[in-house]
N, C-alpha and C. Protein backbone atom coordinates (compact mmCIF):
# COMPACT_ATOMS: atom_id res chain seq x y z
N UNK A 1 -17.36 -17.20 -6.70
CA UNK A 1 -18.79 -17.47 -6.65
C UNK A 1 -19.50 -16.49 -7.58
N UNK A 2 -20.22 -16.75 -7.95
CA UNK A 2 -21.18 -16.56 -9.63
C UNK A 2 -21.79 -14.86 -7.94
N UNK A 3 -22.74 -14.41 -8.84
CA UNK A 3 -23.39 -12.95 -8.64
C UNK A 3 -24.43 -13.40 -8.33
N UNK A 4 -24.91 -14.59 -8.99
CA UNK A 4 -26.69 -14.69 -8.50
C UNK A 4 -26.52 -15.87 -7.36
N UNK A 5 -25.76 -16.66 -7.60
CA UNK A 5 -25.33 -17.80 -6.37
C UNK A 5 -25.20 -17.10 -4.84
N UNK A 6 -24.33 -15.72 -4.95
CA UNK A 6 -24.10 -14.99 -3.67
C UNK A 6 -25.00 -14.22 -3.27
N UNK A 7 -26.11 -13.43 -4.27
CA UNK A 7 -27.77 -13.14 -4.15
C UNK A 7 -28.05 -14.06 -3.42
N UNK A 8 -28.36 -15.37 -4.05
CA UNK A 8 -29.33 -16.42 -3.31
C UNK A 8 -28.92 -16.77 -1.93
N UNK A 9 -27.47 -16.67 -1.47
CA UNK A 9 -27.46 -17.33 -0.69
C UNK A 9 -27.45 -16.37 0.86
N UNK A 10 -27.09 -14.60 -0.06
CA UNK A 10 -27.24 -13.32 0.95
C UNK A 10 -29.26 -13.83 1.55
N UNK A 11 -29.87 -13.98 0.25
CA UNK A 11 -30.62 -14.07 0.96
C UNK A 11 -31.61 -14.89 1.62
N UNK A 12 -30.72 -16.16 1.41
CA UNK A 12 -31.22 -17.28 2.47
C UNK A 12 -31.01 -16.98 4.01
N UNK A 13 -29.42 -16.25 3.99
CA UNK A 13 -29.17 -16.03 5.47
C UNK A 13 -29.52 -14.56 5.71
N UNK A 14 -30.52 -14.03 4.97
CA UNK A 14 -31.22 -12.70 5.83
C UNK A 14 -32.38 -13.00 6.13
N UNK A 15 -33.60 -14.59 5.46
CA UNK A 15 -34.51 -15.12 5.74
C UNK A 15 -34.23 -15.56 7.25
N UNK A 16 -33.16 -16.23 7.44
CA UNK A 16 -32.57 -16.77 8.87
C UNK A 16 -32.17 -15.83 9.52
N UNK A 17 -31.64 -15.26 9.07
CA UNK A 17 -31.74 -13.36 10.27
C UNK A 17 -32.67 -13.09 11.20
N UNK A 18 -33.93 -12.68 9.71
CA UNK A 18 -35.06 -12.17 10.43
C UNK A 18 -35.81 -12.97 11.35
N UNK A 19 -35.53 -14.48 11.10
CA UNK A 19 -36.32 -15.43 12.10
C UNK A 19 -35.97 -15.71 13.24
N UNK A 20 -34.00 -15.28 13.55
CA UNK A 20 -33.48 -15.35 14.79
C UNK A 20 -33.95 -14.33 15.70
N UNK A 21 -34.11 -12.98 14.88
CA UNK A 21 -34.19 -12.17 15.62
C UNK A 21 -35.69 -11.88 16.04
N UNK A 22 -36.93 -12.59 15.30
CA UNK A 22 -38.12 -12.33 15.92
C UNK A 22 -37.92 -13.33 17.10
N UNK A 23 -37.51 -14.73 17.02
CA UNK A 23 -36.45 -15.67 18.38
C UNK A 23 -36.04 -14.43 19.53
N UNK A 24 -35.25 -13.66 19.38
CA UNK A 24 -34.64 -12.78 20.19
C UNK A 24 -35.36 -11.93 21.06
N UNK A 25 -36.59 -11.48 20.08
CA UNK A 25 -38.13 -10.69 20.82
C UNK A 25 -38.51 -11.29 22.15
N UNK A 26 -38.83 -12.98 21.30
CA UNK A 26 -39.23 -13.48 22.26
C UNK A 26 -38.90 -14.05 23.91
N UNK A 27 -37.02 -14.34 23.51
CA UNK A 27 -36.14 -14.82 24.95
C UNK A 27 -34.84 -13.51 24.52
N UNK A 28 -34.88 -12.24 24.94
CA UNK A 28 -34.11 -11.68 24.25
C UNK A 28 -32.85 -11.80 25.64
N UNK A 29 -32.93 -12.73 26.35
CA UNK A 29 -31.45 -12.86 27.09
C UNK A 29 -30.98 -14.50 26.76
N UNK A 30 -31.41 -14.79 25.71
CA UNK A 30 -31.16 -16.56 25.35
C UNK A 30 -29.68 -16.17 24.72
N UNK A 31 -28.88 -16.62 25.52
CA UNK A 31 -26.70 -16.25 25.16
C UNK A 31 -26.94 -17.29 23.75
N UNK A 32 -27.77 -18.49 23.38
CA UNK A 32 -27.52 -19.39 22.42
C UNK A 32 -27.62 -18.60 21.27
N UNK A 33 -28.82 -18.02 21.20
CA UNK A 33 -29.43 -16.73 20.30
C UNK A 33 -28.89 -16.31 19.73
N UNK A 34 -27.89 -15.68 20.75
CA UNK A 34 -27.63 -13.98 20.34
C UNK A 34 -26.12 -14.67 19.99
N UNK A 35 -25.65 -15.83 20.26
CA UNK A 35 -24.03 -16.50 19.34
C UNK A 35 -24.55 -16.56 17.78
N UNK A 36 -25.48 -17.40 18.10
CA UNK A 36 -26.09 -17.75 16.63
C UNK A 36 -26.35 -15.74 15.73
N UNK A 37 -26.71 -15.25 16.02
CA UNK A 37 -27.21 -14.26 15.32
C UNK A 37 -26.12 -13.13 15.22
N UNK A 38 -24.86 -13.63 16.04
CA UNK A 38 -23.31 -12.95 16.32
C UNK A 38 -23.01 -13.54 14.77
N UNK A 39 -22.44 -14.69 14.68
CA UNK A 39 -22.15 -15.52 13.47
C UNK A 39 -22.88 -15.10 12.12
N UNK A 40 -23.95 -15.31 12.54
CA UNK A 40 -24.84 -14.97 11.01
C UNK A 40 -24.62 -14.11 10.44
N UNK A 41 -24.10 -12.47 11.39
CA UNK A 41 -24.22 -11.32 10.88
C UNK A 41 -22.43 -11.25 10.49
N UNK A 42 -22.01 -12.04 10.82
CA UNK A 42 -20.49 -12.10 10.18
C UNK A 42 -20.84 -12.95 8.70
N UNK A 43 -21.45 -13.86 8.79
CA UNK A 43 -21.34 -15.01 7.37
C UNK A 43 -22.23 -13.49 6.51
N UNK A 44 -23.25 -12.85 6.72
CA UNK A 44 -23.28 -12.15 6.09
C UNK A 44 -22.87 -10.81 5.48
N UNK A 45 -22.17 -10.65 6.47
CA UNK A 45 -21.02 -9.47 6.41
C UNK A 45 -19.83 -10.15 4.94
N UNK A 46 -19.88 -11.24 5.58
CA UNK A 46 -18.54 -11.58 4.65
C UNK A 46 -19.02 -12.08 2.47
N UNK A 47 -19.97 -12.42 3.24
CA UNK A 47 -21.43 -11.97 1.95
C UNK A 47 -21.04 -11.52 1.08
N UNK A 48 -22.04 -10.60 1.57
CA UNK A 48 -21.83 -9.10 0.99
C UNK A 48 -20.30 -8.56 0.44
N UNK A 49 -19.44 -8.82 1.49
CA UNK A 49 -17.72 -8.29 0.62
C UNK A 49 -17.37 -9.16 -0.51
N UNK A 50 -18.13 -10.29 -0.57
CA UNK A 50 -17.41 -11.32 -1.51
C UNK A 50 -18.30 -10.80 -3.19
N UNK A 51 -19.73 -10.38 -2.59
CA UNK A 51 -20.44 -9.53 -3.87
C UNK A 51 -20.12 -8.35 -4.24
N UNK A 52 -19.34 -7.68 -3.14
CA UNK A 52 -18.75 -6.20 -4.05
C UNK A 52 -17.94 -6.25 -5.48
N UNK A 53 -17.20 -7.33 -5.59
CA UNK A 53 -16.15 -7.69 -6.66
C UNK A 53 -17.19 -7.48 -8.05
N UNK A 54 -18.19 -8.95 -7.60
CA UNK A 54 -19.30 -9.48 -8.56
C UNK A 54 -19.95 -7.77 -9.31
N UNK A 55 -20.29 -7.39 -8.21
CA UNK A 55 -21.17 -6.06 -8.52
C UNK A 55 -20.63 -5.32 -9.44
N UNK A 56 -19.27 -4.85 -9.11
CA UNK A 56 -18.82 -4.26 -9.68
C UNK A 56 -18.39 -4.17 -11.56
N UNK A 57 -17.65 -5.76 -11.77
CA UNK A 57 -17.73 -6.05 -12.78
C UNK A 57 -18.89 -5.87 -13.37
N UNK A 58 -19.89 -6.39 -13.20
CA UNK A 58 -22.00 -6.03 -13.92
C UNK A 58 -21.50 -5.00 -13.94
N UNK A 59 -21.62 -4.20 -13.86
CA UNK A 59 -21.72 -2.68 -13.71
C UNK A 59 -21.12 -2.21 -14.51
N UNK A 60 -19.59 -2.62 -14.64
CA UNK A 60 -19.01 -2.18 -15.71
C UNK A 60 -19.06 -3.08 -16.87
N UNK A 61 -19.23 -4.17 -17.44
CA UNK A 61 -19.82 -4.70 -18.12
C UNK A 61 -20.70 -4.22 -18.79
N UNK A 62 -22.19 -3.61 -18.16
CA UNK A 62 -23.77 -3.00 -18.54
C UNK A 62 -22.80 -1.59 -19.09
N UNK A 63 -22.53 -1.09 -18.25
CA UNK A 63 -21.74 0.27 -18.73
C UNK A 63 -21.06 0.32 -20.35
N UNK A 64 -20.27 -0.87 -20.54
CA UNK A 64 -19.31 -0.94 -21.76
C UNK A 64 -20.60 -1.54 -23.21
N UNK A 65 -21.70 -2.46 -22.63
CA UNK A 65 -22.79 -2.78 -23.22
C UNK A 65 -23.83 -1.55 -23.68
N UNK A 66 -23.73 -0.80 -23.11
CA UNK A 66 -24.47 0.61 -23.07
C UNK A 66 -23.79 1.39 -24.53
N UNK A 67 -22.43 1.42 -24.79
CA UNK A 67 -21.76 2.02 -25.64
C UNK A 67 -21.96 1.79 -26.75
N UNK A 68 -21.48 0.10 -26.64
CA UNK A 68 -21.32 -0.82 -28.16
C UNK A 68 -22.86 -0.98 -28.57
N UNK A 69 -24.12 -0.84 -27.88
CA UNK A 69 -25.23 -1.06 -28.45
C UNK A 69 -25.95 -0.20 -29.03
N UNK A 70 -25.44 0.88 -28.14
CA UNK A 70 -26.28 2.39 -28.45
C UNK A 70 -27.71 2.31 -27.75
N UNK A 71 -27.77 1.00 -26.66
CA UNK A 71 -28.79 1.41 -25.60
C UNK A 71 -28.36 2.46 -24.66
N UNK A 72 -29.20 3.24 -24.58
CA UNK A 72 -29.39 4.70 -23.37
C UNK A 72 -29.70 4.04 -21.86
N UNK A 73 -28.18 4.13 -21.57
CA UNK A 73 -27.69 3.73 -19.66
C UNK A 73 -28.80 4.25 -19.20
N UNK A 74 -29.44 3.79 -18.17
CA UNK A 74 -30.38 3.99 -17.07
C UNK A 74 -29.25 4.92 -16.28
N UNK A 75 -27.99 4.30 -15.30
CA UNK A 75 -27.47 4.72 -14.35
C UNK A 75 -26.35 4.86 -15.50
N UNK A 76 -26.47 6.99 -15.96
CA UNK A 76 -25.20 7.72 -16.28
C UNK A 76 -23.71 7.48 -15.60
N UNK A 77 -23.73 7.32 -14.48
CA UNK A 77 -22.84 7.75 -13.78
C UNK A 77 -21.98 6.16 -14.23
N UNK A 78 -22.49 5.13 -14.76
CA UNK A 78 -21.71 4.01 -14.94
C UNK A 78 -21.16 4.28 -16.23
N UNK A 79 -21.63 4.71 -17.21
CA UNK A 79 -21.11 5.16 -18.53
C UNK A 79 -19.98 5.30 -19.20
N UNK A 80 -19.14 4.64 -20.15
CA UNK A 80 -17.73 5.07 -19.96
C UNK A 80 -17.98 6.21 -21.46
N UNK A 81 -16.81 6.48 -21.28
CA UNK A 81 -16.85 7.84 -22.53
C UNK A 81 -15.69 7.24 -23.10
N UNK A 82 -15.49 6.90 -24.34
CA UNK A 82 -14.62 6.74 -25.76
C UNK A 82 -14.43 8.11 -26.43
């Protein structure tokens, strides 16, 4: 899955997060709820691990782009040294 596809879709299901859980305020012993908002925080758990890969590559990518252009890296610490 593409980097901005797994953006969009982290944050469709943190839009649905936040709406279960203002739900939860309201009946905070509803068992339907709190399955639903069990699940969610796994689909987004699993998210997120599937964007660490994505991230990473950008990163080093911008990093190796930083070299060959002779644009000045924002974030040093990505930088590679030749």
């Amino acid at each position: 899955m593409e980097l901005q596809t797994l953006q969009e879709a982290l944050k469709v299901e943190i839009q649905v997060h936040q709406k279960l859980v203002a739900q939860m305020k309201q009946d905070p012993q509803n068992a339907d709820l709190k399955k639903q908002l069990h699940e969610l925080q796994a689909k987004i758990t699993a998210l997120s691990e599937k964007q660490k890969p994505s991230v990473s590559h950008y990163q080093f990518f911008m990093a190796c782009r930083c070299h060959h252009t002779g644009i000045h890296c924002v974030e040093a610490s990505l930088c590679l040294t030749y």
